[in-house]
PDB file of N, CA and C in Angstrom:
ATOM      1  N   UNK A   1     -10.736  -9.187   4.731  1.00  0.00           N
ATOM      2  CA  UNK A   1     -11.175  -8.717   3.436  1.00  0.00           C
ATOM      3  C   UNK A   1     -10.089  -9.019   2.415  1.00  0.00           C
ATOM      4  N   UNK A   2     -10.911  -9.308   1.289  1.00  0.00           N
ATOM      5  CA  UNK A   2      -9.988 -10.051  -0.229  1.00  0.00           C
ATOM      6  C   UNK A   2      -8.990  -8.610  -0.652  1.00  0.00           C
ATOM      7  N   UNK A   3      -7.770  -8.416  -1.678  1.00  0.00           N
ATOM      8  CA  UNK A   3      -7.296  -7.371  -2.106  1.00  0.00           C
ATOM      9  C   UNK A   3      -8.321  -7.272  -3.257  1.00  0.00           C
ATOM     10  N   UNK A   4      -7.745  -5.953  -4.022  1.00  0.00           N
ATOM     11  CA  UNK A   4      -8.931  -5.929  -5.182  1.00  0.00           C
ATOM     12  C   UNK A   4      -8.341  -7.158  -6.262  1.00  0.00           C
ATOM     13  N   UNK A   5      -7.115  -7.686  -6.024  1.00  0.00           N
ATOM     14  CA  UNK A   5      -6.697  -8.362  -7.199  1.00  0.00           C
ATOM     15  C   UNK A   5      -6.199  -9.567  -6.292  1.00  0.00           C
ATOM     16  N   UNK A   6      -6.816 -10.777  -6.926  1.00  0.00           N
ATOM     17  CA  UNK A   6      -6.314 -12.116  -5.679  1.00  0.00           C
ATOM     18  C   UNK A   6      -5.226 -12.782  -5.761  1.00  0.00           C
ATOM     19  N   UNK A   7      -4.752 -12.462  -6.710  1.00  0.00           N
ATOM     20  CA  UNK A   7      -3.036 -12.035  -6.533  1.00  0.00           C
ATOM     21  C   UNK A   7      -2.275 -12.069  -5.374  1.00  0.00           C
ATOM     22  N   UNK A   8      -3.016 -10.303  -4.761  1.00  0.00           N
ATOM     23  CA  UNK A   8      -2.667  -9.656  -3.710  1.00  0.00           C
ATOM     24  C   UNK A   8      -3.108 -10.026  -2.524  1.00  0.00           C
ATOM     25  N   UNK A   9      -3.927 -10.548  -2.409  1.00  0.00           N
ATOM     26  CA  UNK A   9      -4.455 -11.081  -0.903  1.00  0.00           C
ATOM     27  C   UNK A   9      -3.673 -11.478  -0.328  1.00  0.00           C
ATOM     28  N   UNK A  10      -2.669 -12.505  -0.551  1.00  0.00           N
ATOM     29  CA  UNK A  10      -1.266 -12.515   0.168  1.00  0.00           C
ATOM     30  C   UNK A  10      -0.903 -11.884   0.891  1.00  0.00           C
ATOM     31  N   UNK A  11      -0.106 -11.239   0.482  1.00  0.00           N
ATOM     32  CA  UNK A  11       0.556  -9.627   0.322  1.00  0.00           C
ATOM     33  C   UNK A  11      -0.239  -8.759   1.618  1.00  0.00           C
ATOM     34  N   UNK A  12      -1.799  -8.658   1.296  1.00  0.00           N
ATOM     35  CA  UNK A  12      -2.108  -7.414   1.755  1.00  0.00           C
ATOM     36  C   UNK A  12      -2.402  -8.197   3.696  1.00  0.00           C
ATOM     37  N   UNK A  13      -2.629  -9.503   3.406  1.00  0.00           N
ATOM     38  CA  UNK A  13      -2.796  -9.873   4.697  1.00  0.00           C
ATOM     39  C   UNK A  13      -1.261 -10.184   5.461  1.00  0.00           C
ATOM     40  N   UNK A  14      -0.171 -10.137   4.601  1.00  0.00           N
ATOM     41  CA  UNK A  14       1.447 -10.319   5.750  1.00  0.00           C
ATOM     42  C   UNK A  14       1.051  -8.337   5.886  1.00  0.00           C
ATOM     43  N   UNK A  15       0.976  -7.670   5.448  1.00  0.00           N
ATOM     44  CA  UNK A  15       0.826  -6.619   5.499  1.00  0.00           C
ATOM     45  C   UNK A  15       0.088  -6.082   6.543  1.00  0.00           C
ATOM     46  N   UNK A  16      -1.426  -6.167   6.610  1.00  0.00           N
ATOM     47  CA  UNK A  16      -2.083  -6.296   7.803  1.00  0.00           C
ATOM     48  C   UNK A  16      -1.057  -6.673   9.303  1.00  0.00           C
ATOM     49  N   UNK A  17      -1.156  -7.845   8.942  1.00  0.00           N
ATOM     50  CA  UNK A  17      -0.275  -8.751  10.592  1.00  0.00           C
ATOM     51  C   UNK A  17       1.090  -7.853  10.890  1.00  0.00           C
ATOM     52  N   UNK A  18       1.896  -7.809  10.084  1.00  0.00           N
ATOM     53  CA  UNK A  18       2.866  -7.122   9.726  1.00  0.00           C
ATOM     54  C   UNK A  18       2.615  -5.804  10.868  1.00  0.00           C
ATOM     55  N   UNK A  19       1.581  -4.158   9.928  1.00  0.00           N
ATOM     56  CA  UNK A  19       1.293  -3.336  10.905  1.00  0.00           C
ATOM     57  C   UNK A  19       0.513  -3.293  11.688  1.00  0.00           C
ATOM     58  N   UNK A  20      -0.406  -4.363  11.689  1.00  0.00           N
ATOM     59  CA  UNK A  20      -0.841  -4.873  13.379  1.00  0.00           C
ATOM     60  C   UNK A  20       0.310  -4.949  14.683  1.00  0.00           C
ATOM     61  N   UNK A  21       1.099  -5.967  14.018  1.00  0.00           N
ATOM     62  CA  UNK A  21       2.186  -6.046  15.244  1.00  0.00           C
ATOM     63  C   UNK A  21       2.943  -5.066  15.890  1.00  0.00           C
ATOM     64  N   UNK A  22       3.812  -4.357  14.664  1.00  0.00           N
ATOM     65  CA  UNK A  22       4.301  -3.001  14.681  1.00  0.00           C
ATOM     66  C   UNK A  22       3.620  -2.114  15.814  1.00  0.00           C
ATOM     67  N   UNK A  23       1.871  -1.866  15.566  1.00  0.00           N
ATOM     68  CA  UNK A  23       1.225  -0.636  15.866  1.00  0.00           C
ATOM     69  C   UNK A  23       1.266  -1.009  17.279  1.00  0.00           C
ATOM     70  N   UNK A  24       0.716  -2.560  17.593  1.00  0.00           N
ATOM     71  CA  UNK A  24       0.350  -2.671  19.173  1.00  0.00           C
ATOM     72  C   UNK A  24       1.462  -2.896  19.841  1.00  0.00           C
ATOM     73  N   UNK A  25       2.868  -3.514  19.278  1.00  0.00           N
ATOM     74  CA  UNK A  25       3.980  -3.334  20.416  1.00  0.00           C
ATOM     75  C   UNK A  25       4.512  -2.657  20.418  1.00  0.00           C
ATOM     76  N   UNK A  26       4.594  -1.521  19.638  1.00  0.00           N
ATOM     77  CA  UNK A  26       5.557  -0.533  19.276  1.00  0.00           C
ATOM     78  C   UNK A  26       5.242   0.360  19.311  1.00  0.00           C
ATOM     79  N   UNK A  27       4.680   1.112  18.783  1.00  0.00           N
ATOM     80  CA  UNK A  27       3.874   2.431  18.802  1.00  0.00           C
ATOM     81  C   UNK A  27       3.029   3.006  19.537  1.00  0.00           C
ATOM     82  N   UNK A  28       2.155   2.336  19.920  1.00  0.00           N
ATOM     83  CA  UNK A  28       1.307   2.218  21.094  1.00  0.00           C
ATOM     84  C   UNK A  28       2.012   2.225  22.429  1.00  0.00           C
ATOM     85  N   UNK A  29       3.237   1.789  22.237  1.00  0.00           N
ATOM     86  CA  UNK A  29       4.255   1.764  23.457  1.00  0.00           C
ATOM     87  C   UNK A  29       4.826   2.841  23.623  1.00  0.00           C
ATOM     88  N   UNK A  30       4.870   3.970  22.366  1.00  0.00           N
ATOM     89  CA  UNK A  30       5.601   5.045  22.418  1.00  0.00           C
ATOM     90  C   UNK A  30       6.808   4.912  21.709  1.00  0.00           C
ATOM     91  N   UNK A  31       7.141   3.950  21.141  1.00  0.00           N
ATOM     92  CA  UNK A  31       8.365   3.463  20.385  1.00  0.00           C
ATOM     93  C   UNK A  31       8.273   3.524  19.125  1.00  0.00           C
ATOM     94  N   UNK A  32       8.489   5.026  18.439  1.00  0.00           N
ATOM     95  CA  UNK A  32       7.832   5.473  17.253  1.00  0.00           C
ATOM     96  C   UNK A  32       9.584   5.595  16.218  1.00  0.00           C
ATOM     97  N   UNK A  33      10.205   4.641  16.364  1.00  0.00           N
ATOM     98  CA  UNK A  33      11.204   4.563  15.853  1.00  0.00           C
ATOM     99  C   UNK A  33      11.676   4.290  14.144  1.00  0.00           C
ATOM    100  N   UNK A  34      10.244   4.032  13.510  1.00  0.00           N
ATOM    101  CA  UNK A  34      10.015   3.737  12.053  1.00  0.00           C
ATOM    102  C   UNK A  34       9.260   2.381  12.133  1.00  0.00           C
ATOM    103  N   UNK A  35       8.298   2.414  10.598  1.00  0.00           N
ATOM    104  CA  UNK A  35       7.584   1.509  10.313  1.00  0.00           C
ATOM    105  C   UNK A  35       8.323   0.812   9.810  1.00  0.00           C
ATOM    106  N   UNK A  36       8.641  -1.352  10.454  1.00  0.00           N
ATOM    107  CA  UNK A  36       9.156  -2.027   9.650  1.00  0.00           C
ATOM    108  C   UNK A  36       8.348  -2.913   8.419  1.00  0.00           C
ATOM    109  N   UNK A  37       7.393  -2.304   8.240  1.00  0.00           N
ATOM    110  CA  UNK A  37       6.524  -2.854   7.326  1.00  0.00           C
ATOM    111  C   UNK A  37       6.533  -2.242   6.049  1.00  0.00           C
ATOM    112  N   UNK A  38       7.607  -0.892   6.209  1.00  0.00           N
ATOM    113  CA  UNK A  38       7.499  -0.632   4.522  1.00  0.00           C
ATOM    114  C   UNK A  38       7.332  -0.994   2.798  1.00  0.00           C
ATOM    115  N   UNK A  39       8.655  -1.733   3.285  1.00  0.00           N
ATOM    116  CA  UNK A  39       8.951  -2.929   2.193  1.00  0.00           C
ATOM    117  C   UNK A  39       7.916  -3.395   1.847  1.00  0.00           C
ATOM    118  N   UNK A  40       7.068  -4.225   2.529  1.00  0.00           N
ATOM    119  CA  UNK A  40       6.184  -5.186   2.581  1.00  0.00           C
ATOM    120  C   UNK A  40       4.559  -4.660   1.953  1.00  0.00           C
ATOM    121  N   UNK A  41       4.529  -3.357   2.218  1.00  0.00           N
ATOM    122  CA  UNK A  41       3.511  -2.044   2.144  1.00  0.00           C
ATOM    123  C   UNK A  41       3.948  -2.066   0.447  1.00  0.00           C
ATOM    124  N   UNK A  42       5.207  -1.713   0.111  1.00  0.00           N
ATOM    125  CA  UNK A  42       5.704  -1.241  -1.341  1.00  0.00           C
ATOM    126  C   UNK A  42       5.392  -2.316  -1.813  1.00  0.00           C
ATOM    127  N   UNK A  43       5.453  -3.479  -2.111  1.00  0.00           N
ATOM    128  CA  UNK A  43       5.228  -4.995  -2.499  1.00  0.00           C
ATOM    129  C   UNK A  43       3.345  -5.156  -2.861  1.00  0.00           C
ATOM    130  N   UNK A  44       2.748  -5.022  -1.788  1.00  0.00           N
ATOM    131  CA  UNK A  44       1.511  -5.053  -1.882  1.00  0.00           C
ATOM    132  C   UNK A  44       0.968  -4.015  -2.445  1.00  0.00           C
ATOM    133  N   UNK A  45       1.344  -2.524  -2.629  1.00  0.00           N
ATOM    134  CA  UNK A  45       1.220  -1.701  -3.263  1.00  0.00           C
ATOM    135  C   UNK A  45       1.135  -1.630  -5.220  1.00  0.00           C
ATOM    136  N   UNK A  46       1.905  -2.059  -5.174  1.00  0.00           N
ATOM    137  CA  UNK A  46       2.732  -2.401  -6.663  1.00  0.00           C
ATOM    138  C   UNK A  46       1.835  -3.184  -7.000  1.00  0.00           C
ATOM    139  N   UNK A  47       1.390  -4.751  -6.262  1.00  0.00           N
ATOM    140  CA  UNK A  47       0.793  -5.802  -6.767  1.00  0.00           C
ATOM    141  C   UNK A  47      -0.730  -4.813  -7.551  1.00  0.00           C
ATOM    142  N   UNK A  48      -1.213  -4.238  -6.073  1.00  0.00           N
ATOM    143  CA  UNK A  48      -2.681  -3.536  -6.666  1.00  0.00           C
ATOM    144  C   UNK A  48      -2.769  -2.954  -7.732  1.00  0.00           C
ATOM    145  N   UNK A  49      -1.654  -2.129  -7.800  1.00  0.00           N
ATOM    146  CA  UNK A  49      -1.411  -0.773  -8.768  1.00  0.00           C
ATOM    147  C   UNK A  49      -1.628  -2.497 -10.095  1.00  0.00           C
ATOM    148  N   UNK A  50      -1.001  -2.934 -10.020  1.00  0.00           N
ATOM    149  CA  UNK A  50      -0.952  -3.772 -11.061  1.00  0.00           C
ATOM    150  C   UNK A  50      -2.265  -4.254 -11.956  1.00  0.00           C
ATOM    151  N   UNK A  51      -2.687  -4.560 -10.292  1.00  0.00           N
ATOM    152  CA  UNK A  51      -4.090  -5.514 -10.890  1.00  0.00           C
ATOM    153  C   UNK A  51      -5.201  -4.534 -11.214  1.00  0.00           C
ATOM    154  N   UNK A  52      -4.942  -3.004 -10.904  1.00  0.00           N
ATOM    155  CA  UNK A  52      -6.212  -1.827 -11.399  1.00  0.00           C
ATOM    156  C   UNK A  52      -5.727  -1.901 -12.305  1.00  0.00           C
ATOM    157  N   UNK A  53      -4.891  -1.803 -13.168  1.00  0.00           N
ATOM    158  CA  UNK A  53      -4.655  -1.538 -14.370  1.00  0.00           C
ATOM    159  C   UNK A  53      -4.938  -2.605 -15.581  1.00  0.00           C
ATOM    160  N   UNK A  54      -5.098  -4.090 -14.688  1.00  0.00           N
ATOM    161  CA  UNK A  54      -5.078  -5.130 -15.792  1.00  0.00           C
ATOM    162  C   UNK A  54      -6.660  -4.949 -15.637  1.00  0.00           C
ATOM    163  N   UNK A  55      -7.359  -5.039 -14.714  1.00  0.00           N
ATOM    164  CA  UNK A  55      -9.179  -4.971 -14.477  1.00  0.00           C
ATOM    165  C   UNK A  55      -8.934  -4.043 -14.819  1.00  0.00           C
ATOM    166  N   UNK A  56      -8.681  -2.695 -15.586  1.00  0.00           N
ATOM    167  CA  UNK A  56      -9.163  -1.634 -16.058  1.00  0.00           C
ATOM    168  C   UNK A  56     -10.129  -0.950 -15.583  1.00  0.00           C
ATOM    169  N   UNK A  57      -9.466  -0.756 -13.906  1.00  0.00           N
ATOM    170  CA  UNK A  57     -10.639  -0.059 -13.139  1.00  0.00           C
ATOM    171  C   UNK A  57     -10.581   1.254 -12.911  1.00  0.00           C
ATOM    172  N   UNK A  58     -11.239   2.418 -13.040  1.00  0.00           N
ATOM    173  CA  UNK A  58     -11.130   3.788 -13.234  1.00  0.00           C
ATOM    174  C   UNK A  58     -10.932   4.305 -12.189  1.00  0.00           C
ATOM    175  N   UNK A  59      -9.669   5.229 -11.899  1.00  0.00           N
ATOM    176  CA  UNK A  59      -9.767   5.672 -11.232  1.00  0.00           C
ATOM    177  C   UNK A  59      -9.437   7.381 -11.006  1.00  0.00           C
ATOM    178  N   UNK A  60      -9.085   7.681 -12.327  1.00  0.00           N
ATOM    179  CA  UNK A  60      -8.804   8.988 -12.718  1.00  0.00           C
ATOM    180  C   UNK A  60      -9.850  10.019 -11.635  1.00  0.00           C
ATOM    181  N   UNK A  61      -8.997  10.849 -10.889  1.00  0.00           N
ATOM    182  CA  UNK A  61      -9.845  11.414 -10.011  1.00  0.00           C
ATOM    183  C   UNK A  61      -9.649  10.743  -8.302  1.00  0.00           C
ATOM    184  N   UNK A  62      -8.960  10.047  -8.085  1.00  0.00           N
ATOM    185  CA  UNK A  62      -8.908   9.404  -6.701  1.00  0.00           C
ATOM    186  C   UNK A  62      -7.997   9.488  -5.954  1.00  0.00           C
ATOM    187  N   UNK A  63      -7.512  10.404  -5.090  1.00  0.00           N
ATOM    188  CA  UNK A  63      -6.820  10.868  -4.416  1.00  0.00           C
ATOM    189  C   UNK A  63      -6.098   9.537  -3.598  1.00  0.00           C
ATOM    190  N   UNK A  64      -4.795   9.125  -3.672  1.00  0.00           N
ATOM    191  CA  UNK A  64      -4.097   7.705  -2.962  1.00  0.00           C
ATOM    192  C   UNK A  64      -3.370   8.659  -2.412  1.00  0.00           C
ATOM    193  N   UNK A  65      -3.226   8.089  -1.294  1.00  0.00           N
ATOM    194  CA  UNK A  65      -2.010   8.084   0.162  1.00  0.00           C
ATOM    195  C   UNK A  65      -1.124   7.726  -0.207  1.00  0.00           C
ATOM    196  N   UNK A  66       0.344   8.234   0.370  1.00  0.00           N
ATOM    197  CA  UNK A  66       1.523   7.173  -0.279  1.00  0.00           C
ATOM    198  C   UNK A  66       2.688   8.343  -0.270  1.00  0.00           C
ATOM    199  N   UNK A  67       4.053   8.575  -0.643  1.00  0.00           N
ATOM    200  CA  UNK A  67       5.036   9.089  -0.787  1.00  0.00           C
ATOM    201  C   UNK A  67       4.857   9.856  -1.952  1.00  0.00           C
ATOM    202  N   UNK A  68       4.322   9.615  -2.856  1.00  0.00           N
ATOM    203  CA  UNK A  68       4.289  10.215  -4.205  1.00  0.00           C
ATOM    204  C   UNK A  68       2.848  11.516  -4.542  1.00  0.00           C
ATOM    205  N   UNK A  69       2.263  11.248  -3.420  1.00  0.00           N
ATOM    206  CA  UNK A  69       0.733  11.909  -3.304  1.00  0.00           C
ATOM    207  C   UNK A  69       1.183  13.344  -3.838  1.00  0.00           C
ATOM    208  N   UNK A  70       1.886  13.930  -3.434  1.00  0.00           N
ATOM    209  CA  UNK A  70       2.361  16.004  -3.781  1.00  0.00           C
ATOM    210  C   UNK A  70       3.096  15.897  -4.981  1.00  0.00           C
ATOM    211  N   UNK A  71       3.949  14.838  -5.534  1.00  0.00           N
ATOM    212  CA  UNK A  71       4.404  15.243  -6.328  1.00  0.00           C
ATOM    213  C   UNK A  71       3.757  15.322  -7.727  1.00  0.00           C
ATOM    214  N   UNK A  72       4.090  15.941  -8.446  1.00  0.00           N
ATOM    215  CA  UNK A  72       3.378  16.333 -10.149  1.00  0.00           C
ATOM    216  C   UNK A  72       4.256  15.121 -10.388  1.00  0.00           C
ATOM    217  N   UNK A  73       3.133  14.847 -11.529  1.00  0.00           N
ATOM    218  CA  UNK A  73       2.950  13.862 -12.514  1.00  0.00           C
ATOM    219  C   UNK A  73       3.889  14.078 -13.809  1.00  0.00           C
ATOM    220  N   UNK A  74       4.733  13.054 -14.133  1.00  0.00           N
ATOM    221  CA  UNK A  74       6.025  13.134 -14.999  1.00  0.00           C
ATOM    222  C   UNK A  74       5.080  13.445 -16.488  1.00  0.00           C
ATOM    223  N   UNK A  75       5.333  14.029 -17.291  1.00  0.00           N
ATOM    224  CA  UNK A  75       5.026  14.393 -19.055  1.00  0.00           C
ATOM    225  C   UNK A  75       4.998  12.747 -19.332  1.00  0.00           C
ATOM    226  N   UNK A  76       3.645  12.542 -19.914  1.00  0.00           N
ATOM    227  CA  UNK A  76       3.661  11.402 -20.513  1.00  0.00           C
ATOM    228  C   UNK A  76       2.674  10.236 -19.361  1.00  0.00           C
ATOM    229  N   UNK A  77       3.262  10.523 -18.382  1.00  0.00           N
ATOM    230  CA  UNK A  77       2.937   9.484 -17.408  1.00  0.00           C
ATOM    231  C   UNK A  77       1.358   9.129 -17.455  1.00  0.00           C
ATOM    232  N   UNK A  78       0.140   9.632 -17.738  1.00  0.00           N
ATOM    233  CA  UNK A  78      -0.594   9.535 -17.725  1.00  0.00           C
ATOM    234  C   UNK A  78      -1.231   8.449 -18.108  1.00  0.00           C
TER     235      UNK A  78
END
């Protein structure tokens, strides 16, 4: 499957392969030592965030996964 921005398709497919590999040799093994796909996650992340904003796609109201999910929203940021 395409990213929402084709930009990102890149990105979201080293990403894919990336925690594909991770999940089935590593984790699945019991070797829960950290995801090395972060980086790569933050990269493809960013790209999207990018491209919703240039397609001006709505999303006010949509709960995203991610590190930042609990924290309140900075004055202004909106």
């Amino acid at each position: 499957m395409n990213s929402v921005g084709e930009a990102c398709t890149d990105l979201k497919r080293e990403y894919d392969q990336c925690f594909n590999r991770w999940f089935a040799e590593k984790f699945l093994k019991g070797d829960r030592s950290g995801d090395p796909c972060t980086e790569t996650f933050r990269r493809y992340q960013r790209c999207v965030q990018k491209a919703i904003k240039e397609k001006d796609i709505p999303v006010d109201g949509v709960d995203f996964m991610g590190p930042n999910k609990d924290k309140p929203e900075k004055p202004g940021s909106s």
